[in-house]
N, C-alpha and C. Protein backbone atom coordinates (compact mmCIF):
# COMPACT_ATOMS: atom_id res chain seq x y z
N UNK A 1 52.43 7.71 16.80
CA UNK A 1 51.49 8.30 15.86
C UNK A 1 51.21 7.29 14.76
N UNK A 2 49.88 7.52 14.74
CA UNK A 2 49.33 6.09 13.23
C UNK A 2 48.53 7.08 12.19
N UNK A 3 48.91 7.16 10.93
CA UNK A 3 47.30 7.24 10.42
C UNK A 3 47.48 6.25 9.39
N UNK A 4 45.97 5.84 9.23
CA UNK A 4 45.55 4.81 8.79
C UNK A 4 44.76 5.37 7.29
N UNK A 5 45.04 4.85 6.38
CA UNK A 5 44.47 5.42 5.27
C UNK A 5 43.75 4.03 4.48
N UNK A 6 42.27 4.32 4.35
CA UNK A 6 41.47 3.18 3.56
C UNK A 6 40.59 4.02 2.15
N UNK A 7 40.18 3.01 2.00
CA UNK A 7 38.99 3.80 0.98
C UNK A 7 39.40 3.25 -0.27
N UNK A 8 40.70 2.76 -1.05
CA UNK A 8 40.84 2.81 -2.12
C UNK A 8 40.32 1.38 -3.11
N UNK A 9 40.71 1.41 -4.51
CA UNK A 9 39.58 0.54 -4.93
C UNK A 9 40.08 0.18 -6.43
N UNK A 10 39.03 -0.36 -7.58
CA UNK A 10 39.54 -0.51 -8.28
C UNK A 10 37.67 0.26 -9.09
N UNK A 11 38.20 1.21 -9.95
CA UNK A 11 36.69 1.66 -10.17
C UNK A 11 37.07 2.34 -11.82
N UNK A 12 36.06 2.38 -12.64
CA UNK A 12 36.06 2.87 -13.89
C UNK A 12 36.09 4.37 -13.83
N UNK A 13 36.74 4.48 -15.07
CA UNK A 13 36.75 6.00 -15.09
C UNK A 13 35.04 7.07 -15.70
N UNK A 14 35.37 7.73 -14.67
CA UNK A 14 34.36 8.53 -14.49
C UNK A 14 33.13 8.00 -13.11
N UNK A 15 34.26 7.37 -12.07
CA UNK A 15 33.19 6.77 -11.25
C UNK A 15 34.43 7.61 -10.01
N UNK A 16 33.87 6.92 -8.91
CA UNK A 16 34.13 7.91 -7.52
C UNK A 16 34.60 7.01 -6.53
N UNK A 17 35.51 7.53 -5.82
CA UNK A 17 35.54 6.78 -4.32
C UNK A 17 36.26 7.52 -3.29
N UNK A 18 36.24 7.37 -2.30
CA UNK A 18 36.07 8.32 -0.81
C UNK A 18 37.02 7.74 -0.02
N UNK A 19 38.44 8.09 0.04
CA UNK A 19 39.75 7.78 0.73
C UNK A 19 39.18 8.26 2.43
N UNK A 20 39.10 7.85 3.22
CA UNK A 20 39.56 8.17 4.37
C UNK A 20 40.89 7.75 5.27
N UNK A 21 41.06 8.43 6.02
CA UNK A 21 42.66 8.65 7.06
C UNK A 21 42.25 9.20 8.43
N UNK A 22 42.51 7.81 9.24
CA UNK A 22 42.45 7.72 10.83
C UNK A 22 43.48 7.87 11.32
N UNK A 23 43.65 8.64 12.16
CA UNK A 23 44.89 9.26 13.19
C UNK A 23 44.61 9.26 14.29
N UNK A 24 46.16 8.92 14.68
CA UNK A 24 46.05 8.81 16.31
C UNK A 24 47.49 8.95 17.05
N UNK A 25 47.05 9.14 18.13
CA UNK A 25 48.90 9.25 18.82
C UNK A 25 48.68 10.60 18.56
N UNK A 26 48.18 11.25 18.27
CA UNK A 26 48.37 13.26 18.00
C UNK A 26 47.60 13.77 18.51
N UNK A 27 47.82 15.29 18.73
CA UNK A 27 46.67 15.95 18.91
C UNK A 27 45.95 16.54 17.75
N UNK A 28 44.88 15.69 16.96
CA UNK A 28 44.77 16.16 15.61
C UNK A 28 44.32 17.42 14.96
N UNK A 29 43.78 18.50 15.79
CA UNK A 29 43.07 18.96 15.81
C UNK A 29 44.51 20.51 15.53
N UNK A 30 45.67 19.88 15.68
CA UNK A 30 46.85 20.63 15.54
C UNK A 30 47.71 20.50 14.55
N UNK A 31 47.10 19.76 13.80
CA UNK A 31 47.71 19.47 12.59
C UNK A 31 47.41 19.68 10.94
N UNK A 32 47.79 20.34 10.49
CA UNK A 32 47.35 20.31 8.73
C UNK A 32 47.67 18.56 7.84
N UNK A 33 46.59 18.51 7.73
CA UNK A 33 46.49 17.06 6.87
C UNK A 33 46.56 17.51 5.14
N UNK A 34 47.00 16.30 4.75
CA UNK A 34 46.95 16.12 3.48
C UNK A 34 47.20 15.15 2.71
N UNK A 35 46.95 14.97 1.70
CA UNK A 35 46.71 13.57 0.47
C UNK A 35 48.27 13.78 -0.63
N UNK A 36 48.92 12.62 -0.50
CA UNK A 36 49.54 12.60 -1.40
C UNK A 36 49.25 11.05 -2.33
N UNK A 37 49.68 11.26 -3.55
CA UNK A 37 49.53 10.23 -4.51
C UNK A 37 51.08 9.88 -5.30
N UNK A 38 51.30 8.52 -5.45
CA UNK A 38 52.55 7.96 -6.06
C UNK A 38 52.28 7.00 -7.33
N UNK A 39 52.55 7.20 -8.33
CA UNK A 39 52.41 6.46 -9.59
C UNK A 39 53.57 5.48 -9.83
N UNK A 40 53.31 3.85 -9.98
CA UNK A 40 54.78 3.51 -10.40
C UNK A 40 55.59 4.28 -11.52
N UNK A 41 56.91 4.55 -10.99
CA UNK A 41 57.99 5.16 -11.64
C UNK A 41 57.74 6.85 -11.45
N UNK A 42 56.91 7.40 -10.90
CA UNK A 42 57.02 8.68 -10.21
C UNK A 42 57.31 9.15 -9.20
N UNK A 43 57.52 10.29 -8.50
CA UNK A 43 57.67 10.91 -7.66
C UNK A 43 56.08 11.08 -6.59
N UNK A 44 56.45 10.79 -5.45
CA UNK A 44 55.08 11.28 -4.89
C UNK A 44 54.73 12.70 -5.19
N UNK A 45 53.38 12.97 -5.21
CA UNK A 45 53.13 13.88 -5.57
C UNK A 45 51.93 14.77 -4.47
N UNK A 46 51.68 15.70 -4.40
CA UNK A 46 50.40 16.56 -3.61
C UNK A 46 49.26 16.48 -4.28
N UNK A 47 48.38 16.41 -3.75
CA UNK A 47 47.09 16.38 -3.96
C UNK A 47 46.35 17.25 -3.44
N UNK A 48 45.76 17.17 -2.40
CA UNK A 48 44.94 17.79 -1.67
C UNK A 48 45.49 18.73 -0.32
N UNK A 49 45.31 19.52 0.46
CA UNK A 49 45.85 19.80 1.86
C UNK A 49 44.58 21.00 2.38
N UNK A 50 44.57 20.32 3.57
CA UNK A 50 43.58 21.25 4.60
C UNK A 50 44.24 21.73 6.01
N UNK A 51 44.31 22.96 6.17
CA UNK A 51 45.33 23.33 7.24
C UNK A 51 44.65 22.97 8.63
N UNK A 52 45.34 23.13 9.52
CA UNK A 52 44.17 22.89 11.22
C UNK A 52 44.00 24.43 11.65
N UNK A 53 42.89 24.30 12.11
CA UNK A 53 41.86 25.49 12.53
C UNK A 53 41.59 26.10 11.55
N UNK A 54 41.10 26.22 10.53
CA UNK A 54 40.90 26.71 9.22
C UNK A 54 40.29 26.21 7.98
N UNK A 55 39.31 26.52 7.30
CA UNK A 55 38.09 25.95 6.42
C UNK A 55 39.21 26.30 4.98
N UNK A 56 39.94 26.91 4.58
CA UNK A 56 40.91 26.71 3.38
C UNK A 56 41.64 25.21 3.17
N UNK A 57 41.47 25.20 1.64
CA UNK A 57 41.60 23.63 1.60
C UNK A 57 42.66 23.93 0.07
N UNK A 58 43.26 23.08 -0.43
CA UNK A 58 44.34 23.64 -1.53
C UNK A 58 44.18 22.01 -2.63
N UNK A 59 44.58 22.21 -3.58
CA UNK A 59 44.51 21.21 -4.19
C UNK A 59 45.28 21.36 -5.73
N UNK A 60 46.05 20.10 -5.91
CA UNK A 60 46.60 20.46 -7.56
C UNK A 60 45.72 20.62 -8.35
N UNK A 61 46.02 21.23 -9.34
CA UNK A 61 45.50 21.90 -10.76
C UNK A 61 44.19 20.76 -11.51
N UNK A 62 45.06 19.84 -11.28
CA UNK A 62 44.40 18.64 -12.25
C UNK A 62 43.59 17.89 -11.23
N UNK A 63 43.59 18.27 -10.17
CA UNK A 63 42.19 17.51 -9.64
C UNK A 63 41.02 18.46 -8.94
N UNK A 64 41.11 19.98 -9.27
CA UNK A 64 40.40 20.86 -8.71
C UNK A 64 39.22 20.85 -9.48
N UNK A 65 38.07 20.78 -8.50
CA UNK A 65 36.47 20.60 -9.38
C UNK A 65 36.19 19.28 -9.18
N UNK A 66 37.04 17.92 -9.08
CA UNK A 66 36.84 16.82 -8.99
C UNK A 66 36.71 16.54 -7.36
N UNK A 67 38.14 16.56 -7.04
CA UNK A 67 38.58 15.68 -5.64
C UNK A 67 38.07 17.01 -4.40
N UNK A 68 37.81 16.75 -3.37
CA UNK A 68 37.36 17.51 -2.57
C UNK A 68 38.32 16.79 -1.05
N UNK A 69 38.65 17.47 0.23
CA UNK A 69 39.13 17.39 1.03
C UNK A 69 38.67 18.07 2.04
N UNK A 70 38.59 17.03 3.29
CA UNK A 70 37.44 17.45 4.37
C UNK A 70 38.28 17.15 5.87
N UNK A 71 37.90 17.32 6.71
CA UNK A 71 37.94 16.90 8.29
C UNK A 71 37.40 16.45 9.14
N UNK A 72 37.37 15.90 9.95
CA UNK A 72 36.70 15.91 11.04
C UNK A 72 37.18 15.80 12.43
N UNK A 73 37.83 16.75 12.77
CA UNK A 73 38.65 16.99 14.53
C UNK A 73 38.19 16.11 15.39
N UNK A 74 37.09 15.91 15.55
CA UNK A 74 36.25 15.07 16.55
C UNK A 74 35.98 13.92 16.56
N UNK A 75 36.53 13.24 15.25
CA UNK A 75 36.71 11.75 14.91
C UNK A 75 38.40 11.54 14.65
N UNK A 76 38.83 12.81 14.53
CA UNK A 76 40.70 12.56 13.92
C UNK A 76 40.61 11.97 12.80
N UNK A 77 39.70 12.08 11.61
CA UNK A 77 39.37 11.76 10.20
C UNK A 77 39.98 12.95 9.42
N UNK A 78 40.40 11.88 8.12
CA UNK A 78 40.56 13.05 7.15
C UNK A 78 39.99 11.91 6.15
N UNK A 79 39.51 13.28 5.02
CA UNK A 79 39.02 12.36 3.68
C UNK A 79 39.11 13.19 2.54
N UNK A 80 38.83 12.24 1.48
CA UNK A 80 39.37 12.59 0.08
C UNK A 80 38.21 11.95 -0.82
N UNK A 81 37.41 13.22 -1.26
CA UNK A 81 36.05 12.69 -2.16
C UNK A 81 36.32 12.96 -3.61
N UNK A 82 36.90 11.85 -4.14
CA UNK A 82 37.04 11.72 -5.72
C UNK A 82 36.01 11.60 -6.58
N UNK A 83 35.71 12.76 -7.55
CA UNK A 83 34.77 11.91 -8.49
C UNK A 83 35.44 12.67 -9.94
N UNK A 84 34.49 11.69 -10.80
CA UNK A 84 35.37 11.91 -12.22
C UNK A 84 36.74 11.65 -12.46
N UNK A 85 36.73 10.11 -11.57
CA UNK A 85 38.07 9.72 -11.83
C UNK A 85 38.65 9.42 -12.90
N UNK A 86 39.75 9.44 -13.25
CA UNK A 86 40.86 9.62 -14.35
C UNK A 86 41.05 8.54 -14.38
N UNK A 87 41.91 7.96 -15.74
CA UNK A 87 42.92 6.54 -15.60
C UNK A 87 44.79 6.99 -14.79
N UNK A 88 44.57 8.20 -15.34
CA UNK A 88 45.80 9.19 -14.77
C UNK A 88 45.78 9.56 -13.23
N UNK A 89 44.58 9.16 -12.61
CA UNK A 89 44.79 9.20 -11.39
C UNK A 89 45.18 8.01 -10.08
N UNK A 90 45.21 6.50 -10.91
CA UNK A 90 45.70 5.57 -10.86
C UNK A 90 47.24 5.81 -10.18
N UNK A 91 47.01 5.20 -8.74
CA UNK A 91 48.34 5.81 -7.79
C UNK A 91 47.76 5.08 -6.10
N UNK A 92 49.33 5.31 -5.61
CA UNK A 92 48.85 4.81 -4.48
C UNK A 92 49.00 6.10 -2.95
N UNK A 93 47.51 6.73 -2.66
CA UNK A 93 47.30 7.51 -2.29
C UNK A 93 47.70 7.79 -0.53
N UNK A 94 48.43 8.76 -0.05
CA UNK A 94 49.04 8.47 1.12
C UNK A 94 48.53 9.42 1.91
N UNK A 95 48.14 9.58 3.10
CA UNK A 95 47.84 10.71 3.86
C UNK A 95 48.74 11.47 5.16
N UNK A 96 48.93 12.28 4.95
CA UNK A 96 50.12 12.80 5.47
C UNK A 96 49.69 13.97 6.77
N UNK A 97 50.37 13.87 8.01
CA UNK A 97 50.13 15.03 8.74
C UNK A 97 51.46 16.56 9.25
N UNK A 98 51.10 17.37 9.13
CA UNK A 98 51.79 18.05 8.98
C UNK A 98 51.62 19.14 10.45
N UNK A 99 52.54 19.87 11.03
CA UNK A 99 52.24 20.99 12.39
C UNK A 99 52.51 21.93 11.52
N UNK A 100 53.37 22.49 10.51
CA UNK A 100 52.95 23.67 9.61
C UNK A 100 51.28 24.13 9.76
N UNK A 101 51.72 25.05 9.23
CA UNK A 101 50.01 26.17 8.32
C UNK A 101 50.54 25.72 6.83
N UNK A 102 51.64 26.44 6.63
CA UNK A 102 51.91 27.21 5.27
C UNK A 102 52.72 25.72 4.66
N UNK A 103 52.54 25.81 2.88
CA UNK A 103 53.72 24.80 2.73
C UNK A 103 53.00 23.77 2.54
N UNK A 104 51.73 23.06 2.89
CA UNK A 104 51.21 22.06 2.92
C UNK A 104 50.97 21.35 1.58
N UNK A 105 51.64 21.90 0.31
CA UNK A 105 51.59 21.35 -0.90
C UNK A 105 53.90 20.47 -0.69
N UNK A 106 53.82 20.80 0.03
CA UNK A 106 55.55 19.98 -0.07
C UNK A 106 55.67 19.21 0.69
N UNK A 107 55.92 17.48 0.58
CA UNK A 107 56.16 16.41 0.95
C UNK A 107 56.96 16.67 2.21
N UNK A 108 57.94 17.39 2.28
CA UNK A 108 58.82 17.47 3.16
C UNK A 108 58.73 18.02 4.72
N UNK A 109 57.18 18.89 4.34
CA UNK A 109 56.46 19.40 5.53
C UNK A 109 55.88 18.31 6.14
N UNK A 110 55.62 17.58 6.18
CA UNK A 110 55.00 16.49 6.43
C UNK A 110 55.97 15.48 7.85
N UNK A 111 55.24 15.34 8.58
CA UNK A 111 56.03 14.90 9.64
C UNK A 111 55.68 13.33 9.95
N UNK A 112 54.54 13.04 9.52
CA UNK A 112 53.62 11.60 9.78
C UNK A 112 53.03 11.21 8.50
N UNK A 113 53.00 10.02 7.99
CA UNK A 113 52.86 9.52 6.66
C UNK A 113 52.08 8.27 7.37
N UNK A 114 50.84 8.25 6.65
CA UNK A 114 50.23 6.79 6.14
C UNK A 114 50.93 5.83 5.55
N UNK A 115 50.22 4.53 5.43
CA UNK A 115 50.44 3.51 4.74
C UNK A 115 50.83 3.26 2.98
N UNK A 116 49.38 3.63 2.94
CA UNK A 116 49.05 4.34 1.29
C UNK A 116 47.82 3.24 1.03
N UNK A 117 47.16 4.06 0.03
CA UNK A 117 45.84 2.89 -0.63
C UNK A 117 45.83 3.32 -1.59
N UNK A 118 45.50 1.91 -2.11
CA UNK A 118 45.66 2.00 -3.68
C UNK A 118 44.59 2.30 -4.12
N UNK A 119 44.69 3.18 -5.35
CA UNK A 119 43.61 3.84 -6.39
C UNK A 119 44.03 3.30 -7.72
N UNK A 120 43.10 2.49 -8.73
CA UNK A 120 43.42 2.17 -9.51
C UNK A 120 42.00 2.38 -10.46
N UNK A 121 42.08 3.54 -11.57
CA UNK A 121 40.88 3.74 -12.28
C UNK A 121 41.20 3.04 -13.75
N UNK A 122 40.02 2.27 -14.54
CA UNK A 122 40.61 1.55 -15.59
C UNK A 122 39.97 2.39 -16.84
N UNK A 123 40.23 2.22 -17.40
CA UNK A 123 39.63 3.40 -18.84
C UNK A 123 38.83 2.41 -19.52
């Protein structure tokens, strides 16, 4: 199993950029995906999560209204549409797959982990 996570960048705050995550080796279409983010000297953290077979999508507090989280079964894509980026959102963003439904906000559900790409917004 691979996923491949690109998209990230170096962009001013209040500007946008569009993480995508390629998977493979799975059957993706069976899996709940999701975005995690790591700050030096933090804890990874949840971001985003979209379950499989199902249009419900979940997201932390502090990026709801901004960041958006999508699919595409038929490409084995996942993506992450940031806008109104933060300097606080500066992190290195990981995409994670999960065979859960439920739970998809806890690291630990997570069975397949990306690389990570870096997000770096400057104020």
């Amino acid at each position: 199993v691979q996923l491949q996570a690109s998209g990230g960048g170096l962009v001013q705050a209040g500007g946008s950029l569009r993480l995508s995550c390629a998977a493979s080796g799975l059957t993706f279409s069976a899996y709940g995906m999701g975005w995690f983010r790591q700050a030096p000297g933090k804890e990874r953290e949840f971001v985003a999560a979209i379950p499989w077979g199902d249009t419900s999508t979940y997201y932390r507090d502090s990026v709801k209204g901004r960041f958006a989280i999508s699919r595409d079964d038929n490409k084995s894509m996942v993506y992450l549409e940031m806008s109104s980026l933060k300097p606080e959102d500066t992190a290195v963003y990981y995409c994670g797959a999960s065979t859960g439904f439920a739970l998809l906000t806890i690291s630990t559900h997570y069975a397949y982990w990306g690389q990570g790409t870096q997000v770096t917004v400057s104020s």
